[in-house]
N, C-alpha and C. Protein backbone atom coordinates (compact mmCIF):
# COMPACT_ATOMS: atom_id res chain seq x y z
N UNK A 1 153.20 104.21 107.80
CA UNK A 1 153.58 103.18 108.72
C UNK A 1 152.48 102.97 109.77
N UNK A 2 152.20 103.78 110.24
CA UNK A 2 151.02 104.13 111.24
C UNK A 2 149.66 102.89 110.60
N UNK A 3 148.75 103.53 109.46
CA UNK A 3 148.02 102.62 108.75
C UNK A 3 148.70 100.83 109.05
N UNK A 4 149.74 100.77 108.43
CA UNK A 4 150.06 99.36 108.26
C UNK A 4 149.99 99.23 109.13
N UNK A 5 150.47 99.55 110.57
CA UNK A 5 150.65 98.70 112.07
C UNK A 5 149.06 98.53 112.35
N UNK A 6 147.81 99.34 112.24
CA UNK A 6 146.75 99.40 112.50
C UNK A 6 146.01 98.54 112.29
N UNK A 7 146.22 98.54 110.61
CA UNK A 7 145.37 97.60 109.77
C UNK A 7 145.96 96.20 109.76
N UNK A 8 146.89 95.76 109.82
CA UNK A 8 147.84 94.40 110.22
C UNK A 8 147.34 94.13 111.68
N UNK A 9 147.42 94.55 112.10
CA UNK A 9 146.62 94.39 113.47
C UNK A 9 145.24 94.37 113.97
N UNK A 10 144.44 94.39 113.26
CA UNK A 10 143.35 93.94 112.91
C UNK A 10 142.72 92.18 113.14
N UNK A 11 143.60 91.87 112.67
CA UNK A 11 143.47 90.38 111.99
C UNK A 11 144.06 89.52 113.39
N UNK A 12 144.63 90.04 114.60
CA UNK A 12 144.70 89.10 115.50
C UNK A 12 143.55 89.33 116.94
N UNK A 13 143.06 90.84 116.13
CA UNK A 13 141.66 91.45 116.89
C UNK A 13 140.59 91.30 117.24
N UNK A 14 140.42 91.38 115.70
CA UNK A 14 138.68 90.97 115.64
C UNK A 14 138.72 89.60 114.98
N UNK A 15 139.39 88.75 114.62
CA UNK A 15 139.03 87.29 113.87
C UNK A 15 139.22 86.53 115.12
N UNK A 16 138.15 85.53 115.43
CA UNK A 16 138.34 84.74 116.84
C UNK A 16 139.06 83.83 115.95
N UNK A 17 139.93 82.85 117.15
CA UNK A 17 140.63 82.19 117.12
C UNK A 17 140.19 80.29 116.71
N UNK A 18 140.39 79.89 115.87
CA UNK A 18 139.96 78.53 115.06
C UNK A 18 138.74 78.64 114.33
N UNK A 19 138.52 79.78 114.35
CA UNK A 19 137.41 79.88 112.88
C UNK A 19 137.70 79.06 111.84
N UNK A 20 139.08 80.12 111.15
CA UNK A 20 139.80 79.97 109.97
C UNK A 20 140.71 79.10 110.41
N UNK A 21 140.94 77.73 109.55
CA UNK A 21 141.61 76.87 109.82
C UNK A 21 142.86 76.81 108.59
N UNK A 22 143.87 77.10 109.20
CA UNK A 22 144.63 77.49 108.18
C UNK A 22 145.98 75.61 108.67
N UNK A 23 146.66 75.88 107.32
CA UNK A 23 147.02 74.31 107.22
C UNK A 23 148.07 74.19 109.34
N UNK A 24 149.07 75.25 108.89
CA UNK A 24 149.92 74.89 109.75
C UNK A 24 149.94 76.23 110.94
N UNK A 25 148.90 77.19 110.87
CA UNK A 25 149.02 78.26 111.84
C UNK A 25 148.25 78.39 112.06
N UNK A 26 147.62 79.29 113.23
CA UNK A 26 146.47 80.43 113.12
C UNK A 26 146.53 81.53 112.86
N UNK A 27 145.57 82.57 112.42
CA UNK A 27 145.45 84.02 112.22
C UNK A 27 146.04 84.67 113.35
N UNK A 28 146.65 85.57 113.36
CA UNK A 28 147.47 86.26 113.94
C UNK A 28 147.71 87.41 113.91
N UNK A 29 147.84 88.50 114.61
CA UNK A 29 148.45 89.68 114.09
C UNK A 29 150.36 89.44 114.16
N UNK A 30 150.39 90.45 112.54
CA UNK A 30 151.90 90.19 112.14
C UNK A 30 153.22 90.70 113.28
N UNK A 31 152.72 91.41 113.68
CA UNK A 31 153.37 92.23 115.10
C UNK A 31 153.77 91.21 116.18
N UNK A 32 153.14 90.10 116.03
CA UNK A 32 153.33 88.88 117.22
C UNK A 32 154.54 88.28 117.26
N UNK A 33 155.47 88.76 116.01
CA UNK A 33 156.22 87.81 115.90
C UNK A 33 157.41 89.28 115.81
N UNK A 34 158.48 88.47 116.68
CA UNK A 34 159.21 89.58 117.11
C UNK A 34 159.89 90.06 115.50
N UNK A 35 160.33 89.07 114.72
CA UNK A 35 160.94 89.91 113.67
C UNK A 35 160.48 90.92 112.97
N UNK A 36 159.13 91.04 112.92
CA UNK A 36 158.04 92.34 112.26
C UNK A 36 158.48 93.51 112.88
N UNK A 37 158.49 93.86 114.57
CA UNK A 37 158.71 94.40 114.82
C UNK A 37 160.39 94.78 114.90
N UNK A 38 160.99 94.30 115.12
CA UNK A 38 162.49 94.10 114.75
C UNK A 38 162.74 94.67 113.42
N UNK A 39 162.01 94.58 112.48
CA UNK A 39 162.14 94.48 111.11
C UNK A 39 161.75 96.67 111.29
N UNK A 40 160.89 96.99 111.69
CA UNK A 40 160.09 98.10 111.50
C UNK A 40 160.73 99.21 112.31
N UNK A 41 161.69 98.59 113.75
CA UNK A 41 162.36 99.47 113.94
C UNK A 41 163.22 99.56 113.52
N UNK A 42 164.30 99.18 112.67
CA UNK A 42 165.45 99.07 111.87
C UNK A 42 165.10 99.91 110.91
N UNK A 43 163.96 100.00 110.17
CA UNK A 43 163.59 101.14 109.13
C UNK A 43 163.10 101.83 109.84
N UNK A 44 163.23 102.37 110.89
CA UNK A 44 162.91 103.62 111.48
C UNK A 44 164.43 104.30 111.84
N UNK A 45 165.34 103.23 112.26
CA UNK A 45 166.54 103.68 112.28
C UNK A 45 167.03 104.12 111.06
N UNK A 46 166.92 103.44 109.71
CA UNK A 46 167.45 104.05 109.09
C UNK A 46 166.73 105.19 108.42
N UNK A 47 165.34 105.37 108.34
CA UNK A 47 164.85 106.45 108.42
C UNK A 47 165.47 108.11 108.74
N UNK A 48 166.00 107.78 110.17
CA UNK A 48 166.36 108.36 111.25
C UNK A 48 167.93 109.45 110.80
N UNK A 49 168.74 107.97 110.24
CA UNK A 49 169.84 108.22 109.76
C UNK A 49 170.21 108.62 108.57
N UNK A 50 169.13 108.40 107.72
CA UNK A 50 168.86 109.13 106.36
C UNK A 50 168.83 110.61 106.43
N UNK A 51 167.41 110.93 107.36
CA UNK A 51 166.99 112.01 107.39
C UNK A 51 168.11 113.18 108.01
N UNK A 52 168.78 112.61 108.92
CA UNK A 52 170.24 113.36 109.59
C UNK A 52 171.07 113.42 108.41
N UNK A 53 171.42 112.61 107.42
CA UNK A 53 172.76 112.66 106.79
C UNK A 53 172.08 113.71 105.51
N UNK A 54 170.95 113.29 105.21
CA UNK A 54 170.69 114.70 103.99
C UNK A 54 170.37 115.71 104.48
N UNK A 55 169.67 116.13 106.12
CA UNK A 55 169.80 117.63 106.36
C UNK A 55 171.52 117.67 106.83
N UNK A 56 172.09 117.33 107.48
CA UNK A 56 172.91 117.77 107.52
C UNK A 56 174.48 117.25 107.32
N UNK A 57 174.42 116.33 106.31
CA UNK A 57 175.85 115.91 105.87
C UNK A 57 176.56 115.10 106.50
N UNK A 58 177.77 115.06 106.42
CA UNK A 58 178.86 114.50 107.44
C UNK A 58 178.64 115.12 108.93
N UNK A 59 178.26 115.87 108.85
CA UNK A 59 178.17 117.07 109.90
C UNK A 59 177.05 116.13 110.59
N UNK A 60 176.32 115.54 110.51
CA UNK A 60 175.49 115.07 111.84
C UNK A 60 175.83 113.73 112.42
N UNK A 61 177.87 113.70 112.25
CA UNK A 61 178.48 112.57 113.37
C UNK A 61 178.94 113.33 114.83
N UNK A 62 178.60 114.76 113.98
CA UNK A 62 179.19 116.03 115.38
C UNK A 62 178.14 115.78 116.44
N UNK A 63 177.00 115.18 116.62
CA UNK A 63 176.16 114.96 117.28
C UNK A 63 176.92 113.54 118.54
N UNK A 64 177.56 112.95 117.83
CA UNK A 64 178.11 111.92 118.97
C UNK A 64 179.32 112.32 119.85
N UNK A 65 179.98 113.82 119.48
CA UNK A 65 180.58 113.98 120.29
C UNK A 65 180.84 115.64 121.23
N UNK A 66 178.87 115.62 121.12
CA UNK A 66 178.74 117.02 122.00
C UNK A 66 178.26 116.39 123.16
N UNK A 67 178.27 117.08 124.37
CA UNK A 67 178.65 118.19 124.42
C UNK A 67 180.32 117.42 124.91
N UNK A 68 180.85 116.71 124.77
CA UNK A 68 181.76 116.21 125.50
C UNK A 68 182.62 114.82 124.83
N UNK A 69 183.65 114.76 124.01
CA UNK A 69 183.90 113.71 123.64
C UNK A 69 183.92 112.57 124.71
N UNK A 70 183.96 112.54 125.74
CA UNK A 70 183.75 111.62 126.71
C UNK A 70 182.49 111.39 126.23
N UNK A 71 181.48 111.19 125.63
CA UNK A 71 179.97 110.98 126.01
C UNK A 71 179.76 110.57 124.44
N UNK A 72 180.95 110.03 123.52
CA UNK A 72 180.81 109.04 122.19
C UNK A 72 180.25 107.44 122.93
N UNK A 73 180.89 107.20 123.59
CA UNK A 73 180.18 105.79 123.74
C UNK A 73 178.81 105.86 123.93
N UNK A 74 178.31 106.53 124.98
CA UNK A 74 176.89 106.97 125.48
C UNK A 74 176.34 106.58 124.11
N UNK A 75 176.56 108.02 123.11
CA UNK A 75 175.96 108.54 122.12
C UNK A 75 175.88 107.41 120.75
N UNK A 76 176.84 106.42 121.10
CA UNK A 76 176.58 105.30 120.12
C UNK A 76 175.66 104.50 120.79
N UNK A 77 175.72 104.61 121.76
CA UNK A 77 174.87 103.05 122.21
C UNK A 77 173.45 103.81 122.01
N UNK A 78 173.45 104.82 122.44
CA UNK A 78 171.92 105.01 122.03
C UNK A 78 171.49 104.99 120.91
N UNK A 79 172.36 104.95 119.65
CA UNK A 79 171.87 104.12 118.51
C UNK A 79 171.19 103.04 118.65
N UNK A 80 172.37 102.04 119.44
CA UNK A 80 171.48 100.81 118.99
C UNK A 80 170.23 100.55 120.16
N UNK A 81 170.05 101.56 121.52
CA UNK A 81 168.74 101.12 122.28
C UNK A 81 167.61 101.49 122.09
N UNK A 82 167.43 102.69 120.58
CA UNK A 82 166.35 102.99 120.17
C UNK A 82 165.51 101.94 119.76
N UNK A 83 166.18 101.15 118.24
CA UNK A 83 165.36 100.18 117.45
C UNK A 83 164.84 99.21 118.83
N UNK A 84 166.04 98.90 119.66
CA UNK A 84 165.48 97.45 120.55
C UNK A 84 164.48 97.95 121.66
N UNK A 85 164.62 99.66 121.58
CA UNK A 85 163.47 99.95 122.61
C UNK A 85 161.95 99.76 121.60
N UNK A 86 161.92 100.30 120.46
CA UNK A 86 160.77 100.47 119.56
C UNK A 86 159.98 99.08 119.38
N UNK A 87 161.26 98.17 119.67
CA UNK A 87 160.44 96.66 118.94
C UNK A 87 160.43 95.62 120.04
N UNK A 88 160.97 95.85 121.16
CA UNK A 88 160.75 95.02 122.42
C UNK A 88 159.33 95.64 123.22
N UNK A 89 158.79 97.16 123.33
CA UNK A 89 157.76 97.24 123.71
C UNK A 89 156.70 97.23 122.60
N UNK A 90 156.58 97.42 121.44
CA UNK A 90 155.62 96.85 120.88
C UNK A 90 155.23 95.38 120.44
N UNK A 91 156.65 94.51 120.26
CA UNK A 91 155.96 93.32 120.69
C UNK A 91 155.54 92.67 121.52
N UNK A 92 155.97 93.00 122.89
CA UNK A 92 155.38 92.62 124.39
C UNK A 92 154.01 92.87 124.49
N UNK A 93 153.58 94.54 123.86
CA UNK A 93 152.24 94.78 124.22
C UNK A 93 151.31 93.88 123.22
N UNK A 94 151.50 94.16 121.73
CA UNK A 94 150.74 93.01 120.99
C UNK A 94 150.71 91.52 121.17
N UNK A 95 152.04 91.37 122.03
CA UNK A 95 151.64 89.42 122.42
C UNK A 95 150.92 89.53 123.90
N UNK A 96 151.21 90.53 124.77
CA UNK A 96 150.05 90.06 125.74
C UNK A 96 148.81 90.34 125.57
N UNK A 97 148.53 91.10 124.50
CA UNK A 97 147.16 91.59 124.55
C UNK A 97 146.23 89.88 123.66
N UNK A 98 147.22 89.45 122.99
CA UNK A 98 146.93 88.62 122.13
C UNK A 98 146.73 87.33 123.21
N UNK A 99 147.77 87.04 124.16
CA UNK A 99 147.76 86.30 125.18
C UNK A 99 146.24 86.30 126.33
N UNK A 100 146.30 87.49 126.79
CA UNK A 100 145.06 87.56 127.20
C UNK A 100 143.98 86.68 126.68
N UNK A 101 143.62 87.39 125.17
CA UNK A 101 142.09 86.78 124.66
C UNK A 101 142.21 85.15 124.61
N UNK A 102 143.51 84.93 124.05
CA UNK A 102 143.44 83.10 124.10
C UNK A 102 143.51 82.84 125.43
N UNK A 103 143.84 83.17 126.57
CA UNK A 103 143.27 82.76 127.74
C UNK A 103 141.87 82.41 128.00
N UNK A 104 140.82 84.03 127.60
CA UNK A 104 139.69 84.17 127.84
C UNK A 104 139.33 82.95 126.81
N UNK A 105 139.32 82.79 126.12
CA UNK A 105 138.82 81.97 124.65
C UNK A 105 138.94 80.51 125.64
N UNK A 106 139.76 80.77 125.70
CA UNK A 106 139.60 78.82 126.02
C UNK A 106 139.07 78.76 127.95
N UNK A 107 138.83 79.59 128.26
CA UNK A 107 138.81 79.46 130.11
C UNK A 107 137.07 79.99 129.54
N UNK A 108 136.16 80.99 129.19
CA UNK A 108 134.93 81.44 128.79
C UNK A 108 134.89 81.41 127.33
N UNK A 109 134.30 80.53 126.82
CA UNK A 109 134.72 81.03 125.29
C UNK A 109 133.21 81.80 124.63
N UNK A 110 132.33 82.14 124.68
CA UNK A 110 130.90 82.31 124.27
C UNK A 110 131.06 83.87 124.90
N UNK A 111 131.14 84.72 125.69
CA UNK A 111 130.47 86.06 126.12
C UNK A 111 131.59 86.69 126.82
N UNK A 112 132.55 86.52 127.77
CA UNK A 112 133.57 87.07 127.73
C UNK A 112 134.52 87.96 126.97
N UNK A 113 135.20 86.75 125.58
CA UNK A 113 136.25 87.64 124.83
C UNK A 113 136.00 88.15 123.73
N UNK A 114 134.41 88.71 123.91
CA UNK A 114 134.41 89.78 122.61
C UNK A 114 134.41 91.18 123.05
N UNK A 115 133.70 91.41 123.98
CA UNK A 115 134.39 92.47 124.53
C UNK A 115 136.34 93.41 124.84
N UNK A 116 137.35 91.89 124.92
CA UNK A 116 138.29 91.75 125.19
C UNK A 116 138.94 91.74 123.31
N UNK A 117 138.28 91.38 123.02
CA UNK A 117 138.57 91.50 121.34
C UNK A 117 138.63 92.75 120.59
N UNK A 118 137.79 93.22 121.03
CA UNK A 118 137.32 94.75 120.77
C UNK A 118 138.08 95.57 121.79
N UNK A 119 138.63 95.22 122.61
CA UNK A 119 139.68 96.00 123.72
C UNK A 119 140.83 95.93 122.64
N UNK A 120 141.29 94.92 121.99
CA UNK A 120 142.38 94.42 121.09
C UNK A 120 142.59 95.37 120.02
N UNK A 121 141.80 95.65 119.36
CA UNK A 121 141.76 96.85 118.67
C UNK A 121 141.76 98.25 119.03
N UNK A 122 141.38 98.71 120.21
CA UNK A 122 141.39 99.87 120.92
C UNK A 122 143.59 99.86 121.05
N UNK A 123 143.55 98.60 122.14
CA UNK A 123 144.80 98.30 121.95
C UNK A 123 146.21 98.50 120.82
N UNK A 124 145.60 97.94 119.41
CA UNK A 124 146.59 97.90 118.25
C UNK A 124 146.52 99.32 118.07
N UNK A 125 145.12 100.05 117.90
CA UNK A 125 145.69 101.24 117.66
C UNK A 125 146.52 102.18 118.64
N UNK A 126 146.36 102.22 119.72
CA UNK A 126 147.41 103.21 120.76
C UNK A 126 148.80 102.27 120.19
N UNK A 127 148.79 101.21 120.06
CA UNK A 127 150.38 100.71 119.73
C UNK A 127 150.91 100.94 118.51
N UNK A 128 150.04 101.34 117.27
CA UNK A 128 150.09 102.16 115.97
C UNK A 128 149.96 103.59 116.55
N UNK A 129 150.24 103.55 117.05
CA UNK A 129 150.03 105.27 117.58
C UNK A 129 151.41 105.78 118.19
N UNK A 130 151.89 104.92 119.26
CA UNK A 130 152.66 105.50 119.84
C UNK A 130 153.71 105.19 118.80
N UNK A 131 154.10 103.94 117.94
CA UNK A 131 155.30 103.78 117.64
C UNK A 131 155.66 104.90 116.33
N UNK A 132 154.40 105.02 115.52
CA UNK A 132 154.27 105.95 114.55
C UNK A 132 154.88 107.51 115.70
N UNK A 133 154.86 108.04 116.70
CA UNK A 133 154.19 109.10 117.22
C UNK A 133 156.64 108.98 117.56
N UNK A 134 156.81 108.20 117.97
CA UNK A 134 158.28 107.35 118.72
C UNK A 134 158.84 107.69 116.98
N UNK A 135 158.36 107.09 116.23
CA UNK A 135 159.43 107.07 115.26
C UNK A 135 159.28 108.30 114.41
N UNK A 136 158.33 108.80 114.35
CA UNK A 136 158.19 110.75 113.74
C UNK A 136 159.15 111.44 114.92
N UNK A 137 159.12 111.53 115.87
CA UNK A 137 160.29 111.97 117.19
C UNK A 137 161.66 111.52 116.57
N UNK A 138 161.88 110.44 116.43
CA UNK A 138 163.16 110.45 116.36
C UNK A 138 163.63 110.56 114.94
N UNK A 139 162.63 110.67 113.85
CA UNK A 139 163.48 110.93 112.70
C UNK A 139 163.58 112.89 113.03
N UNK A 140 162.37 113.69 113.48
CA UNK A 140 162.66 114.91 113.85
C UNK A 140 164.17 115.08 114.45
N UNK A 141 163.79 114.91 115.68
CA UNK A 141 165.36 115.06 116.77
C UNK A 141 166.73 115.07 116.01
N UNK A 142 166.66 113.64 114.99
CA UNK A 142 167.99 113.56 114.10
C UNK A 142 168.40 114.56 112.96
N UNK A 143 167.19 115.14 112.37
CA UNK A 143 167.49 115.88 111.23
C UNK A 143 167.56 117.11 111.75
């Protein structure tokens, strides 16, 4: 997973913007678009929930009601604020970083945003990093 977020991210990095004239878009990294990421934490959830139900059976719903059956609601909702935490900060960071350079691009376009381009990639990878680093954590924690 790590690789794919890296290498997919590439392509809204280092390719300047109206090179490639494509019919109805521009080049982009795939991450820009919230459903990718949406899409990637959902298979991390179920990842997550896989990896809990074959180490430990039925037995890892006992997890939603320690230490305190009062603390099941808690323990569900943090189901669902993982995926929307995983895929609301990685697409924020890949669209502003992406936001940025088309700023620079059209306000300096010649000597400015290649430097800032090459920040873009420094960028994709810490964001292939952390989410890979976020979603190895939480399939651990569960199993």
């Amino acid at each position: 997973m790590f690789l794919f977020i890296f290498v997919s991210n590439w392509s809204g990095a280092l390719l300047p913007w109206k090179i490639i004239q494509l019919p109805h878009r521009e080049l982009v990294a795939p991450m820009n678009d919230i459903n990718t990421t949406v899409a990637l934490a959902l298979l991390t959830s179920v990842a997550y929930f896989y990896a809990g139900l074959t180490k430990k059976g039925l037995g890892y719903f006992d997890k939603y009601i320690q230490p305190t059956p009062i603390l099941l609601p808690i323990n569900i909702l943090e189901d669902f604020t993982k995926p929307l935490s995983l895929s609301f900060r990685f697409f924020g960071n890949i669209l502003a970083d992406e936001l940025v350079v088309v700023v620079l691009v059209s306000l300096v376009p010649s000597i400015v945003p290649i430097p800032v381009m090459f920040l873009g990639l420094f960028s994709s990878g810490i964001q292939a990093l952390i989410f890979a680093t976020l979603a190895a954590a939480y399939i651990y924690i569960c199993s």
